[in-house]
C-alpha atoms as a PDB file:
ATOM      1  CA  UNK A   1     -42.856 -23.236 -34.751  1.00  0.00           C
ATOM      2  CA  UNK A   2     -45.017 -20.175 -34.728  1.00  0.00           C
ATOM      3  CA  UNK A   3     -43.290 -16.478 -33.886  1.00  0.00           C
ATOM      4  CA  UNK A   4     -44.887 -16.315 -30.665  1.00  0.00           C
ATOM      5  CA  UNK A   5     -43.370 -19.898 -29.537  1.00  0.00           C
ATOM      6  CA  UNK A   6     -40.077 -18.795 -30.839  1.00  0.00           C
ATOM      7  CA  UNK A   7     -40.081 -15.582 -28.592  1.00  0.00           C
ATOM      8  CA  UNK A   8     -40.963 -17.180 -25.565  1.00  0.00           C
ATOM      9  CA  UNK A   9     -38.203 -19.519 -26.214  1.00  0.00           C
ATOM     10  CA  UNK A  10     -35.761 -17.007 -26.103  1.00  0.00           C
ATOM     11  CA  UNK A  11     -36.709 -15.372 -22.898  1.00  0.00           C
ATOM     12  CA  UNK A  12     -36.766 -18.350 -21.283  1.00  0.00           C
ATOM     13  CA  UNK A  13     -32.996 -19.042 -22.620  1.00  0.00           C
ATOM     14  CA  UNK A  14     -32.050 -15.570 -21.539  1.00  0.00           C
ATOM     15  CA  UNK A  15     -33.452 -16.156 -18.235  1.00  0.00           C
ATOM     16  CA  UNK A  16     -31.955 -19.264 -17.469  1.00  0.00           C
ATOM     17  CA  UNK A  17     -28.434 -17.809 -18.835  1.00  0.00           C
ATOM     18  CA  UNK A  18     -28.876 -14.934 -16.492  1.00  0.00           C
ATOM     19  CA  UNK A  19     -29.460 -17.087 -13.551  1.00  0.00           C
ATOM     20  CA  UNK A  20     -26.551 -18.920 -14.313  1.00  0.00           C
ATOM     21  CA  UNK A  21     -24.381 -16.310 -14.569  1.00  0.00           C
ATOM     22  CA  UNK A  22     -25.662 -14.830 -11.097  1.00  0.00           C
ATOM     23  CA  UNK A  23     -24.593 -18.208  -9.614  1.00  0.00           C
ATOM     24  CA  UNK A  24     -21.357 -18.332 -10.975  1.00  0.00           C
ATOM     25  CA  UNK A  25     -20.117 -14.504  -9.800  1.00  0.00           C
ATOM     26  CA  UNK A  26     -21.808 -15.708  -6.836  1.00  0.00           C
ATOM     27  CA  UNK A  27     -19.805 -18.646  -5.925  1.00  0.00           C
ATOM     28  CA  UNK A  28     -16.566 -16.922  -7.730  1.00  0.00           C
ATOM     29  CA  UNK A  29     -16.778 -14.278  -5.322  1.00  0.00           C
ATOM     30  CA  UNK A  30     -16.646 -16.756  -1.911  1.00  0.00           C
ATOM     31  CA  UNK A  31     -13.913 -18.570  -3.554  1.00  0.00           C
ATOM     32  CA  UNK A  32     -11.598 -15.888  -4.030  1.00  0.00           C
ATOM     33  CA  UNK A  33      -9.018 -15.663  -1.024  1.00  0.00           C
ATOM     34  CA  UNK A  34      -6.289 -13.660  -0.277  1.00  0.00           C
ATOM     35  CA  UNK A  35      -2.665 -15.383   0.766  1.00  0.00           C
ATOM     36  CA  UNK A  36       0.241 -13.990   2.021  1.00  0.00           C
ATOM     37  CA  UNK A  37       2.732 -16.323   2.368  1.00  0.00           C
ATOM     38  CA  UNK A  38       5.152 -16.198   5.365  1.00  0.00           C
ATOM     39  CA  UNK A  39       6.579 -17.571   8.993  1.00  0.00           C
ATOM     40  CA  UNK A  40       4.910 -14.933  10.628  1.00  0.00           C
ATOM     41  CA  UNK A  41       2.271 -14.141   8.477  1.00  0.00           C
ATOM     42  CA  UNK A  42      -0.260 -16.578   6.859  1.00  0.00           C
ATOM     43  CA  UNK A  43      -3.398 -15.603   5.994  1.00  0.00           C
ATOM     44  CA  UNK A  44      -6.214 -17.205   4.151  1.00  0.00           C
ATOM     45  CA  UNK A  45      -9.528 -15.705   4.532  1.00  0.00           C
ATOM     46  CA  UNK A  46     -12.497 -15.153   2.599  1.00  0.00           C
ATOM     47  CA  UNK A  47     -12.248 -11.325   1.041  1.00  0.00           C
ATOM     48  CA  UNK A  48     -15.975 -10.883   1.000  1.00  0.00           C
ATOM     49  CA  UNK A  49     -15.929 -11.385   5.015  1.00  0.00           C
ATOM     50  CA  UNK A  50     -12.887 -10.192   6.345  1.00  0.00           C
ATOM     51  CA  UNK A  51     -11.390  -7.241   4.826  1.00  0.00           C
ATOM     52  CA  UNK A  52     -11.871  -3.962   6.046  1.00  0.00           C
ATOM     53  CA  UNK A  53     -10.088  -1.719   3.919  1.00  0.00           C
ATOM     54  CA  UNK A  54      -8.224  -1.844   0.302  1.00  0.00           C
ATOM     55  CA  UNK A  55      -5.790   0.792  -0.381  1.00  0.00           C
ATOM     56  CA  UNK A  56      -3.852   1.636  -3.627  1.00  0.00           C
ATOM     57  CA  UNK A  57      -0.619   2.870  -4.078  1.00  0.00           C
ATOM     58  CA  UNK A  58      -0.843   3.874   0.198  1.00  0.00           C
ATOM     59  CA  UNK A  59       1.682   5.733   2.090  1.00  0.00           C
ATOM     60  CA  UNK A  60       2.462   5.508   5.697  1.00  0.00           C
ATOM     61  CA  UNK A  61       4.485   8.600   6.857  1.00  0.00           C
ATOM     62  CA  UNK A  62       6.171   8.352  10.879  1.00  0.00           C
ATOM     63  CA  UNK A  63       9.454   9.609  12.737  1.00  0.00           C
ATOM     64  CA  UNK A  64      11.136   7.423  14.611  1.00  0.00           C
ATOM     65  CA  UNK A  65      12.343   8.000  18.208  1.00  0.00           C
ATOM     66  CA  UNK A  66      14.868  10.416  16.879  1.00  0.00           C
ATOM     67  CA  UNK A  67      12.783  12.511  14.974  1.00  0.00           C
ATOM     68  CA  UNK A  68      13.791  10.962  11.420  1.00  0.00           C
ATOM     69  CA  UNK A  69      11.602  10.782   8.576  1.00  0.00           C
ATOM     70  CA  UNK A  70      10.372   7.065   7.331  1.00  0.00           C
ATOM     71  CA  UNK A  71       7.807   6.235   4.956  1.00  0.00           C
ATOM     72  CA  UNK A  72       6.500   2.940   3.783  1.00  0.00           C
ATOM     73  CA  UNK A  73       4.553   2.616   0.446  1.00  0.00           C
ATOM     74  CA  UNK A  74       3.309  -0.329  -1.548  1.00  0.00           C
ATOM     75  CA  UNK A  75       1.339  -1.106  -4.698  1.00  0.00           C
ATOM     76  CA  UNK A  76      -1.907  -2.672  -2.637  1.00  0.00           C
ATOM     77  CA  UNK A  77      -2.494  -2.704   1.038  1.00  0.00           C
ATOM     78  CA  UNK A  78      -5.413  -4.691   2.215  1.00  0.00           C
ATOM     79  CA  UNK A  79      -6.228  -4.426   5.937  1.00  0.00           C
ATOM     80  CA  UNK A  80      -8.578  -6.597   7.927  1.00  0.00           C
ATOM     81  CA  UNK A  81     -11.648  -6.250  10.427  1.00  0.00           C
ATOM     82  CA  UNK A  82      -9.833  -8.278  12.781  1.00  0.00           C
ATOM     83  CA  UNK A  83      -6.132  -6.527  12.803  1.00  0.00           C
ATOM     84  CA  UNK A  84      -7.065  -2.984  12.616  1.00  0.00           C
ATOM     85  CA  UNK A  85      -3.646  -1.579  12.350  1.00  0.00           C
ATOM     86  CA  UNK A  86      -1.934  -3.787  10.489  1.00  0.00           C
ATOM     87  CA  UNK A  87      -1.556  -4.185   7.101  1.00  0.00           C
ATOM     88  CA  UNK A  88      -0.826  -6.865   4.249  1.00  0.00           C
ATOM     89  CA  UNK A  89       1.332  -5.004   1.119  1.00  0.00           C
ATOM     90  CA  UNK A  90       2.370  -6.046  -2.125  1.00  0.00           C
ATOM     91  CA  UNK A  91       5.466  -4.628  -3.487  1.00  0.00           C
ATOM     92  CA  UNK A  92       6.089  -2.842  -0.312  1.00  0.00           C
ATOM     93  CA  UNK A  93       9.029  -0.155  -0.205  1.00  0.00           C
ATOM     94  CA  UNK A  94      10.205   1.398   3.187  1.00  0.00           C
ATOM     95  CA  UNK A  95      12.416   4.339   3.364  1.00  0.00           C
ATOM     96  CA  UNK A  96      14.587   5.876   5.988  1.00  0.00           C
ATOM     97  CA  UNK A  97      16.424   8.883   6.351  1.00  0.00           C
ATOM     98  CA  UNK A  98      19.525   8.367   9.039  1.00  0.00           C
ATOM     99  CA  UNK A  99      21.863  11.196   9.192  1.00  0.00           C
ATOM    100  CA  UNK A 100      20.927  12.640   5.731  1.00  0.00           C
ATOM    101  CA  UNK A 101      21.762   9.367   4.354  1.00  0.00           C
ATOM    102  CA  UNK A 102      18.443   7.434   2.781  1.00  0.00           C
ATOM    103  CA  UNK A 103      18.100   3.628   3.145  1.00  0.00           C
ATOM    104  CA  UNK A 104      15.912   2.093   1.079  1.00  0.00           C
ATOM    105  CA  UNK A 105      14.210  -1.480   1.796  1.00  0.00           C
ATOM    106  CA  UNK A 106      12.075  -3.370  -0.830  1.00  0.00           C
ATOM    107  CA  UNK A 107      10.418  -7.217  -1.636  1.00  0.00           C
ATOM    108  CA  UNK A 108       7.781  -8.525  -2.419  1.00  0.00           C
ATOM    109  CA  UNK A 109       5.107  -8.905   0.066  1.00  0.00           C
ATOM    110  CA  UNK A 110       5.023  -7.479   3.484  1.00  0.00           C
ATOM    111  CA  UNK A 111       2.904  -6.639   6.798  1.00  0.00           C
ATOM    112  CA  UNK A 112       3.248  -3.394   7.929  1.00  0.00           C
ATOM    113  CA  UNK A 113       1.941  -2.629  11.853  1.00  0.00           C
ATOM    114  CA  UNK A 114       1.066   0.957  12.197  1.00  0.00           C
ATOM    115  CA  UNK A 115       1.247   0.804  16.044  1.00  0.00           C
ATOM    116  CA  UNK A 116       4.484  -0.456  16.799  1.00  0.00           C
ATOM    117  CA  UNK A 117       6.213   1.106  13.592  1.00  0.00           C
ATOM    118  CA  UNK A 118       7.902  -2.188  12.563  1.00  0.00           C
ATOM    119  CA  UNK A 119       7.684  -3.654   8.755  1.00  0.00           C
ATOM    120  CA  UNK A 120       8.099  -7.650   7.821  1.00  0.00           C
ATOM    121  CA  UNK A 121       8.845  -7.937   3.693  1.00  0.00           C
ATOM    122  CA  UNK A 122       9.839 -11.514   2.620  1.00  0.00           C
ATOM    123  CA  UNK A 123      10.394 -12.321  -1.195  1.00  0.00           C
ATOM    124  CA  UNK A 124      13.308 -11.061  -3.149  1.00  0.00           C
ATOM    125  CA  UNK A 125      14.017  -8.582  -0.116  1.00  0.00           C
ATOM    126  CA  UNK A 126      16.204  -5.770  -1.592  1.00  0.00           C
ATOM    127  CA  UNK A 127      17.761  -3.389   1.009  1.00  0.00           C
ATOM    128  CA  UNK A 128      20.706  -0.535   0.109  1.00  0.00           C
ATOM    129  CA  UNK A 129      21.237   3.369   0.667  1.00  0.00           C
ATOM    130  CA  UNK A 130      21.270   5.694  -2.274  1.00  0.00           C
ATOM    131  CA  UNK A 131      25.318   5.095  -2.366  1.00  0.00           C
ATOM    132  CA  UNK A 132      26.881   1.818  -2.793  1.00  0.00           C
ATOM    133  CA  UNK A 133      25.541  -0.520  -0.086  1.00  0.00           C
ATOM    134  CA  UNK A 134      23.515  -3.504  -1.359  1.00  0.00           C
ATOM    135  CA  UNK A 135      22.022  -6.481   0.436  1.00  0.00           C
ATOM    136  CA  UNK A 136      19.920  -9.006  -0.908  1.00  0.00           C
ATOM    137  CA  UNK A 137      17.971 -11.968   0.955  1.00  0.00           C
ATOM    138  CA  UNK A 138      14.675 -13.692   1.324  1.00  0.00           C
ATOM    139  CA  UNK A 139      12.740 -12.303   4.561  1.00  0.00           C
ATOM    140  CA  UNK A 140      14.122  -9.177   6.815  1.00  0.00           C
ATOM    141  CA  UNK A 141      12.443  -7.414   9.844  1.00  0.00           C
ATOM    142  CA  UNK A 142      12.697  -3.411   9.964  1.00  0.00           C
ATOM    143  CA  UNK A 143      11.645  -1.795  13.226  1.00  0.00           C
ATOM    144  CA  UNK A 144      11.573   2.028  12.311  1.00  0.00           C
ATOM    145  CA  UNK A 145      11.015   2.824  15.993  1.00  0.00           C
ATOM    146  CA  UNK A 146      14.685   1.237  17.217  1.00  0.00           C
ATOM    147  CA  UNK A 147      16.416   1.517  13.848  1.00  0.00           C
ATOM    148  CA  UNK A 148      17.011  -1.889  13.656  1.00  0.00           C
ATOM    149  CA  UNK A 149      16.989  -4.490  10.595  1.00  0.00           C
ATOM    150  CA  UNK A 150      17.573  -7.803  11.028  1.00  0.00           C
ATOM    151  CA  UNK A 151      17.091 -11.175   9.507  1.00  0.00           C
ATOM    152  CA  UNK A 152      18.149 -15.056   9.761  1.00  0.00           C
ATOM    153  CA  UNK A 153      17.752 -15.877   5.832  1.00  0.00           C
ATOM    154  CA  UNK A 154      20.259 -16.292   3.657  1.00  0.00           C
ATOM    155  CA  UNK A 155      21.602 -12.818   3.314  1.00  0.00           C
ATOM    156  CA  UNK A 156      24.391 -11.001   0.123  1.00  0.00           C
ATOM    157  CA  UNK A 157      25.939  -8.290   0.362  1.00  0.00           C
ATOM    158  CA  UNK A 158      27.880  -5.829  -1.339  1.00  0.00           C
ATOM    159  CA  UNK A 159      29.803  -2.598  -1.018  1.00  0.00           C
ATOM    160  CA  UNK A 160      32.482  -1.012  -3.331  1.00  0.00           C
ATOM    161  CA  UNK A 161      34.696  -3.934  -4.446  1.00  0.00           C
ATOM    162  CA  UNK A 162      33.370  -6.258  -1.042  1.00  0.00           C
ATOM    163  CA  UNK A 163      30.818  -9.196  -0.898  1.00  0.00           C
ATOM    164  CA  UNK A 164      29.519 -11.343   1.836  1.00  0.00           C
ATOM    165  CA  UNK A 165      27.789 -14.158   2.445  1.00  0.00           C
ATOM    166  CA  UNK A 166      26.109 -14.780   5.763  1.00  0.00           C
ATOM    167  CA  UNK A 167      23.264 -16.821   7.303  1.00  0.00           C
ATOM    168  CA  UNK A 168      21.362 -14.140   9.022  1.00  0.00           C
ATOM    169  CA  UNK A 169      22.173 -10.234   9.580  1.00  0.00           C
ATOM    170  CA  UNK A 170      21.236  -7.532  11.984  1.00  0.00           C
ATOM    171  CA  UNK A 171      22.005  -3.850  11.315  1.00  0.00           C
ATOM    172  CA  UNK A 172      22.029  -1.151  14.211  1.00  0.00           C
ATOM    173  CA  UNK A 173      21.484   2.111  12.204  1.00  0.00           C
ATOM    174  CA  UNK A 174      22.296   4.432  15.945  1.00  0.00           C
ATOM    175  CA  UNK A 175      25.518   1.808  16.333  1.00  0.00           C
ATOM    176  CA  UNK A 176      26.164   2.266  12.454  1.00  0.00           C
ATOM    177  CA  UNK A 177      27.244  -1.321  12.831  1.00  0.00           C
ATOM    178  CA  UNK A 178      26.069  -4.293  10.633  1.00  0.00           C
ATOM    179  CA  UNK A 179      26.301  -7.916  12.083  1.00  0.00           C
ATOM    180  CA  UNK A 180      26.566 -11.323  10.360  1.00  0.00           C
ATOM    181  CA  UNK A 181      25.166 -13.784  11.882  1.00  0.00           C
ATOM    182  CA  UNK A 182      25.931 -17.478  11.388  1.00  0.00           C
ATOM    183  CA  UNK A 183      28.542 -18.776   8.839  1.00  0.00           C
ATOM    184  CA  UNK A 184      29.770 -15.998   6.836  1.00  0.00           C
ATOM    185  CA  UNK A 185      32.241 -15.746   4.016  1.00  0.00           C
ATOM    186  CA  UNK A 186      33.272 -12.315   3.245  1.00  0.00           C
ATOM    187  CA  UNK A 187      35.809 -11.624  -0.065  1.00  0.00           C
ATOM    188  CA  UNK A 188      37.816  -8.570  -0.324  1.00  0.00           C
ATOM    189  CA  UNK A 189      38.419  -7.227  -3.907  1.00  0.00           C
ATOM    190  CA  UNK A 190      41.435  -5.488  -4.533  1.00  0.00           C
ATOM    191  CA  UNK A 191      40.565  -2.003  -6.687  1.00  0.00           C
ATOM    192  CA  UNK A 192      43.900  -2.466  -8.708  1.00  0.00           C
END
């Protein structure tokens, strides 16, 4: 094989390796889809078609009807051209100041909508003040407008030496009441 056969060889190879690699980011990139996983909330599209906007690390700031501060944040936010004001978080976090007391609510994925002020999270749903109230469950409901939480999971909770076990719970922050819903099984801890 002369020099001249043996370079042409080559550039060939790298050509064909180059197409190749075109067609595979190509047909990577249409099946890549984004799922969030919920009752409310399923969504399965194609990125490369339906997203409008990708935010890191965003912050949504509001006041509710009251005038309190709230502020939801979350690792990624990915809104689509179809829903233009709501959006799909990971690792979302909402916070809400009610009568200088700060109530913090946290999971795993959530949908925020910007318009009506209300915030879905589902997976390891974390919700407590900076004090000693702690409630754990699977998928909650905050509406920052109303001051309202609620869920129908499987809910824990826990404050001082207290637990309870219910199947669902709805908190009215301008009540200050919190209601179990379903069967509930609450045991009181004496601090002796």
């Amino acid at each position: 094989m002369t020099y001249s056969k043996f370079i042409k060889t080559i550039k060939f190879v790298f050509l064909g390796i180059s197409i190749l690699m075109l067609l595979l980011i190509v047909i990577n990139n249409r099946q890549s889809q984004i799922k969030i996983v919920g009752d409310k909330f399923s969504y399965s599209e194609k990125i490369d078609e339906s997203i409008n906007q990708v935010l890191v690390k965003p912050i949504f700031m509001g006041l509710n009807k009251e005038e309190q501060p709230f502020k939801v944040t979350a690792s990624k936010a990915t809104r689509f051209k179809e829903e233009t004001n709501t959006f799909y978080l990971e690792n979302p976090i909402g916070e809400i100041l009610i009568d200088n007391n700060k109530y913090y609510l946290s999971g795993n994925n959530g949908v925020y909508d910007k318009n009506i002020q209300e915030l879905k999270i589902n997976g390891d749903v974390k919700f407590n003040n900076n004090l000693d109230l702690k409630f754990s469950t699977t998928e909650v409901f905050f509406d920052f407008k109303k001051q309202i939480l609620f869920g129908e999971k499987a809910v824990s909770g826990y404050r001082n030496n207290t637990k309870i076990d219910s199947q669902g719970i709805k908190i009215l922050n301008k009540e200050n009441k919190i209601i179990f819903t379903g069967k509930t099984k609450l045991l009181l801890k004496n601090e002796n």
